[in-house]
C-alpha atoms as a PDB file:
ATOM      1  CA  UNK A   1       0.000   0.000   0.000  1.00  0.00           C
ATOM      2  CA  UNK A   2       2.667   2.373   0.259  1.00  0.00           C
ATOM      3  CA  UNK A   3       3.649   2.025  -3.202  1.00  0.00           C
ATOM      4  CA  UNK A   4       0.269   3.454  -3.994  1.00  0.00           C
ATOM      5  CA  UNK A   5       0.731   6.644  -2.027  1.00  0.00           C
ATOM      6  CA  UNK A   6       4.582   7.084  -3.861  1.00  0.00           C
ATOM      7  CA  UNK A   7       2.459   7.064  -6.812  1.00  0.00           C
ATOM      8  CA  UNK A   8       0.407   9.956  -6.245  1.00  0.00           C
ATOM      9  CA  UNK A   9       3.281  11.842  -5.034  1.00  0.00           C
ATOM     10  CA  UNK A  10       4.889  10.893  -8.281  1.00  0.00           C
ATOM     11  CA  UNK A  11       1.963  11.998  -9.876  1.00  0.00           C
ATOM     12  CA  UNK A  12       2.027  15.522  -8.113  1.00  0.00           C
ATOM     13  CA  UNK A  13       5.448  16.210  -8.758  1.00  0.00           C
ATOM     14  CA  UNK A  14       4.544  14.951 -12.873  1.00  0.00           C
ATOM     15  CA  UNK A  15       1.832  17.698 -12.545  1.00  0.00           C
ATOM     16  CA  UNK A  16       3.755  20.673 -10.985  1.00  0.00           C
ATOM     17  CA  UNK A  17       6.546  20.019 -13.664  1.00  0.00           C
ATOM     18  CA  UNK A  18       4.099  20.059 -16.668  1.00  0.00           C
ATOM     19  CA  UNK A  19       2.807  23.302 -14.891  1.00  0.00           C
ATOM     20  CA  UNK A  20       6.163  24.568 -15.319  1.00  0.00           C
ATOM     21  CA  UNK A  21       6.757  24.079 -18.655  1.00  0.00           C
ATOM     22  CA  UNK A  22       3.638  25.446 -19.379  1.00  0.00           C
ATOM     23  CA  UNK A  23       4.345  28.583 -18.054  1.00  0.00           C
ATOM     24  CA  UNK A  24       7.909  28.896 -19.339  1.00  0.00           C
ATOM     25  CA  UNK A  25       6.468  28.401 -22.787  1.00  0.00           C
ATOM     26  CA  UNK A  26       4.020  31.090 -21.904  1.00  0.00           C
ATOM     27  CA  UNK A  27       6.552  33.256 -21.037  1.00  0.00           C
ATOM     28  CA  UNK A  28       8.568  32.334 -23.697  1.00  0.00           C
ATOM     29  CA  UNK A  29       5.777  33.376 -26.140  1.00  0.00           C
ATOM     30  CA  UNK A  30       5.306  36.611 -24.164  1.00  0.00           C
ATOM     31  CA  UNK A  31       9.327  37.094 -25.189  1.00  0.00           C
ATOM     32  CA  UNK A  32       9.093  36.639 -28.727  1.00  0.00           C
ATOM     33  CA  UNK A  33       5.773  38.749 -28.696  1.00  0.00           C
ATOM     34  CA  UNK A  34       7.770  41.578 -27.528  1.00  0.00           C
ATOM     35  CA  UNK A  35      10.776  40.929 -29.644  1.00  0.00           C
ATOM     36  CA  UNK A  36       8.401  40.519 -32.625  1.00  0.00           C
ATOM     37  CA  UNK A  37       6.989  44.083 -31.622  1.00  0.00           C
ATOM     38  CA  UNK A  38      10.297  45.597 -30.779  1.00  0.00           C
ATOM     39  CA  UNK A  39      11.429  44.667 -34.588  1.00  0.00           C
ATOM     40  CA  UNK A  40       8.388  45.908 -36.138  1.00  0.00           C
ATOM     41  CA  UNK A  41       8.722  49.042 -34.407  1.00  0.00           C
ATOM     42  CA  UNK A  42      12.430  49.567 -35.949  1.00  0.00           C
ATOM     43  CA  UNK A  43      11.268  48.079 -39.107  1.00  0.00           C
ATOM     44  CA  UNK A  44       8.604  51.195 -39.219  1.00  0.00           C
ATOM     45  CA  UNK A  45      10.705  53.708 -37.863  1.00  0.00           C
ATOM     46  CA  UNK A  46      13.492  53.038 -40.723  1.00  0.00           C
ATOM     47  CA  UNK A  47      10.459  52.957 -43.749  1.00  0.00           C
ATOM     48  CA  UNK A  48       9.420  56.139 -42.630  1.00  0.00           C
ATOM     49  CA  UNK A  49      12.561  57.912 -41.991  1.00  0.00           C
ATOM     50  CA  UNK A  50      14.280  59.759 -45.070  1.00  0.00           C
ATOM     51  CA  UNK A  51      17.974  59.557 -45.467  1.00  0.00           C
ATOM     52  CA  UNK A  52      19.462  62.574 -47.155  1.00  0.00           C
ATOM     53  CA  UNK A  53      22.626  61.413 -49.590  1.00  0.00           C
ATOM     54  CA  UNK A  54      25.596  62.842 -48.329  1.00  0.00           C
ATOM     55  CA  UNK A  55      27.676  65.754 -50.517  1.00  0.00           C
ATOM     56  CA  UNK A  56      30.913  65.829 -51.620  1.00  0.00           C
ATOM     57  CA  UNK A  57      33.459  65.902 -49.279  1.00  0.00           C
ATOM     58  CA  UNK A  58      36.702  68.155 -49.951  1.00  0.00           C
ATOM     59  CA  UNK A  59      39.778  66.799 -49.092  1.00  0.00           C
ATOM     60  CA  UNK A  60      42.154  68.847 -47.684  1.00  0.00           C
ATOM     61  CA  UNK A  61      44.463  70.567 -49.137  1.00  0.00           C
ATOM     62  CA  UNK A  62      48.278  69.308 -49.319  1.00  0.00           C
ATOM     63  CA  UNK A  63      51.640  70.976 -50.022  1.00  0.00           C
ATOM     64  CA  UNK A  64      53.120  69.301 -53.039  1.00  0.00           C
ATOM     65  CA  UNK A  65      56.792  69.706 -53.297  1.00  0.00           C
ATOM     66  CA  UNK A  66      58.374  69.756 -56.146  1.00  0.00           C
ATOM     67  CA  UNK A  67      62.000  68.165 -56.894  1.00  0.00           C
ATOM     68  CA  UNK A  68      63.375  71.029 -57.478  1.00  0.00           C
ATOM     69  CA  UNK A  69      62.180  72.759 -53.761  1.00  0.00           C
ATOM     70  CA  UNK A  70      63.294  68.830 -52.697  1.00  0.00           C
ATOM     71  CA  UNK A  71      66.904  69.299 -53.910  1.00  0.00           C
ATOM     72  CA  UNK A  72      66.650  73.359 -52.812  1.00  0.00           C
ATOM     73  CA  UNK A  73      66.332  72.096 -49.039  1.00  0.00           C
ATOM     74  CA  UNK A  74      68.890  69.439 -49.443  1.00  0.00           C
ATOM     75  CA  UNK A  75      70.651  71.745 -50.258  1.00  0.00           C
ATOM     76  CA  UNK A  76      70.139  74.192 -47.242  1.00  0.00           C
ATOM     77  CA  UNK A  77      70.537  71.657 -45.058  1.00  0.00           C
ATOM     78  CA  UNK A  78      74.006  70.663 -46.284  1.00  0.00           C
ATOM     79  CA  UNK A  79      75.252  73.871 -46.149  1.00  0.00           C
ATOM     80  CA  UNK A  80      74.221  74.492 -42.722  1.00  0.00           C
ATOM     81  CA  UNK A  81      76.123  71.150 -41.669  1.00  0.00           C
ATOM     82  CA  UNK A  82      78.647  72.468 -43.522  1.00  0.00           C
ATOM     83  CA  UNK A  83      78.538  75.390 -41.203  1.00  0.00           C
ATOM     84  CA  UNK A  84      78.218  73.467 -38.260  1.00  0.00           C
ATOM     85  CA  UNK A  85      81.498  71.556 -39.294  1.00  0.00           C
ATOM     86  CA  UNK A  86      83.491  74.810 -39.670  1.00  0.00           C
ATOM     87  CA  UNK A  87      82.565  75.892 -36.050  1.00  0.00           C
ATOM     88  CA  UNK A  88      83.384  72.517 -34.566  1.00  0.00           C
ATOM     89  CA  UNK A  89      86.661  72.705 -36.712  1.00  0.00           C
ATOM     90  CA  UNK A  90      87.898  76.015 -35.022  1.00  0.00           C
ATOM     91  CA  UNK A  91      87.078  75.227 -31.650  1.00  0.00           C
ATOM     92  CA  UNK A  92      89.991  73.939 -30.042  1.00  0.00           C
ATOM     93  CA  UNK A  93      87.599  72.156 -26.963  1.00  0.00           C
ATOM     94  CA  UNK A  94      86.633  69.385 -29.995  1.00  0.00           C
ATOM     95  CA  UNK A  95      88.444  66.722 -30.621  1.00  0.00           C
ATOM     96  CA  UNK A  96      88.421  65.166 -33.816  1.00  0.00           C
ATOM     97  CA  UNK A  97      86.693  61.878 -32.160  1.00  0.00           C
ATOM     98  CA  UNK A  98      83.878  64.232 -31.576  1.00  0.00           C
ATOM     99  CA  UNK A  99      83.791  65.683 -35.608  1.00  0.00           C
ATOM    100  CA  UNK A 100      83.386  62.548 -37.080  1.00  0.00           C
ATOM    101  CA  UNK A 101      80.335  61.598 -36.675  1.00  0.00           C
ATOM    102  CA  UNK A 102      79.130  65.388 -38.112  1.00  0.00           C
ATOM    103  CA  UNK A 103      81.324  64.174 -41.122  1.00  0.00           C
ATOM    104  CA  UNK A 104      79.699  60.776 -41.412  1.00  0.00           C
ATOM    105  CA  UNK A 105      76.457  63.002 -41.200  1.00  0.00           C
ATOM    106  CA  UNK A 106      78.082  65.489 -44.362  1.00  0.00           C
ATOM    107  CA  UNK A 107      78.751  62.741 -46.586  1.00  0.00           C
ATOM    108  CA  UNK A 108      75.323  60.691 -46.185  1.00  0.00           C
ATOM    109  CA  UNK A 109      73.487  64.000 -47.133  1.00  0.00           C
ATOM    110  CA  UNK A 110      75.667  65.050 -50.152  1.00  0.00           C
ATOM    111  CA  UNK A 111      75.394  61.695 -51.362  1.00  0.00           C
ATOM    112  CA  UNK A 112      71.248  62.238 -51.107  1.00  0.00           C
ATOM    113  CA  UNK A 113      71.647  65.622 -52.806  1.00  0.00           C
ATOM    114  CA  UNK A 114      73.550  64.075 -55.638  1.00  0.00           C
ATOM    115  CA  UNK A 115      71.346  61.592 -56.606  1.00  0.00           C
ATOM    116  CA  UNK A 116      68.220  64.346 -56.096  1.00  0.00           C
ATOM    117  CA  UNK A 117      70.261  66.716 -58.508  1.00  0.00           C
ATOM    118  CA  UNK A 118      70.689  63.906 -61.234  1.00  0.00           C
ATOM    119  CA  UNK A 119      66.515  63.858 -61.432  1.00  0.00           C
ATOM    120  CA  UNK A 120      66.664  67.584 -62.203  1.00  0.00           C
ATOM    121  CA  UNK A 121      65.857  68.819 -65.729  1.00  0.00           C
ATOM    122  CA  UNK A 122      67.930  71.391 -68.038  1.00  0.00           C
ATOM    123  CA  UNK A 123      65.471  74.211 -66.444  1.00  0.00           C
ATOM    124  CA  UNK A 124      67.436  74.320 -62.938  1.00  0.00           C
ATOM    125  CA  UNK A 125      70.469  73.984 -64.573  1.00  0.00           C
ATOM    126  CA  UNK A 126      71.519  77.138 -61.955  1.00  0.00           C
ATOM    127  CA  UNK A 127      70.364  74.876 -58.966  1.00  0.00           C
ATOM    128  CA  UNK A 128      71.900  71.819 -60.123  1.00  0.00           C
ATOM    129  CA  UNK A 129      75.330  73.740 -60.221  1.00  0.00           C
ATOM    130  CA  UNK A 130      74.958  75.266 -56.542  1.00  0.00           C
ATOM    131  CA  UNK A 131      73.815  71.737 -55.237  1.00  0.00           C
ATOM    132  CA  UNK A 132      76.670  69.666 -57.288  1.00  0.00           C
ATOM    133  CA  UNK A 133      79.257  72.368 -55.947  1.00  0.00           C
ATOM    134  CA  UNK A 134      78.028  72.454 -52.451  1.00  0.00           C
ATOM    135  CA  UNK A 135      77.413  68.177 -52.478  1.00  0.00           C
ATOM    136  CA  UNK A 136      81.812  68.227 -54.188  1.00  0.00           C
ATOM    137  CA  UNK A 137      82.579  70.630 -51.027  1.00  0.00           C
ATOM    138  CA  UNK A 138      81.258  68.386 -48.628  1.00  0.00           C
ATOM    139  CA  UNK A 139      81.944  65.091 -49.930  1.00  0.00           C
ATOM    140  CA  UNK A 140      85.623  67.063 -49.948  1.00  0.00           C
ATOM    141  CA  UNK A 141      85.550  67.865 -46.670  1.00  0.00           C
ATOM    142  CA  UNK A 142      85.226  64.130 -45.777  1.00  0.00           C
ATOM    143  CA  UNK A 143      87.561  62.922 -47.513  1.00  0.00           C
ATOM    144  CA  UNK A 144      90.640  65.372 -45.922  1.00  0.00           C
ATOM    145  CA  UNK A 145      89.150  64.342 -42.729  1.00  0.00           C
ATOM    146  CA  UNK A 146      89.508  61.034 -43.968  1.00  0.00           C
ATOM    147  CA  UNK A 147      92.948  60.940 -45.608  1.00  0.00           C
ATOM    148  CA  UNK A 148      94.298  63.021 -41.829  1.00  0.00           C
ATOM    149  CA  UNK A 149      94.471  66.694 -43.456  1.00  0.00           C
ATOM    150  CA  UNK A 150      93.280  67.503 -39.804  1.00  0.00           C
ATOM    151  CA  UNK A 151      95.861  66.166 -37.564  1.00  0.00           C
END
């Protein structure tokens, strides 16, 4: 007889579970009701709302250098190392351990302004002169440094 009363408890518990579910699927229904709504909602919203096409957009503006204002700076630049070099060269507080590298520094940029001067055209023939002559004075330079003019 006890078996028989485990059975109805079984058969509460079998109840309250299917009660469960049902509700779960009740609110699961109630869930994808509101998501359903939710998405219609945005659906509506983006039929009835007007995009405007965007205009053109300007880019901005940029500073184009030419080769010829390329080489021009090179060429500043070198001749304000050069400077530099002639400064360190009279003060008697630098060694020579100390001038090298400025040297090293000479020779890499003369060697740039070279090969910048050989893309020139026959128009700047007057800047290719001043930038060959000023690249021959440095490269010079380097070399009596090199060879122990200095010493």
């Amino acid at each position: 007889m006890t078996n028989i009363n485990n059975i109805q408890n079984i058969t509460q518990i079998i109840d309250g579970q299917a009660t469960k579910v049902s509700q779960a699927r009740g609110q699961a229904q109630g869930f994808e009701s509101l998501l359903n709504s939710a998405q219609e909602k945005i659906q509506a919203s983006e039929e009835g709302a007007q995009t405007s096409e965007l205009g053109e957009i300007s880019a901005p503006e940029f500073e184009i250098q030419t080769l010829s204002s390329i080489v021009t700076d090179k060429t500043d630049k070198l001749l304000t190392n050069l400077e530099n070099y002639a400064s360190k060269l009279d003060d008697t507080r630098v060694t020579l351990k100390e001038i090298e590298p400025v040297l090293e520094g000479l020779n890499e940029d003369a060697a740039s302004l070279l090969e910048e001067t050989q893309s020139l055209g026959e128009d700047d023939q007057e800047l290719i002169n001043i930038a060959t002559s000023t690249a021959i004075t440095a490269k010079t330079e380097y070399l009596k440094f090199q060879r122990g003019d200095y010493l």
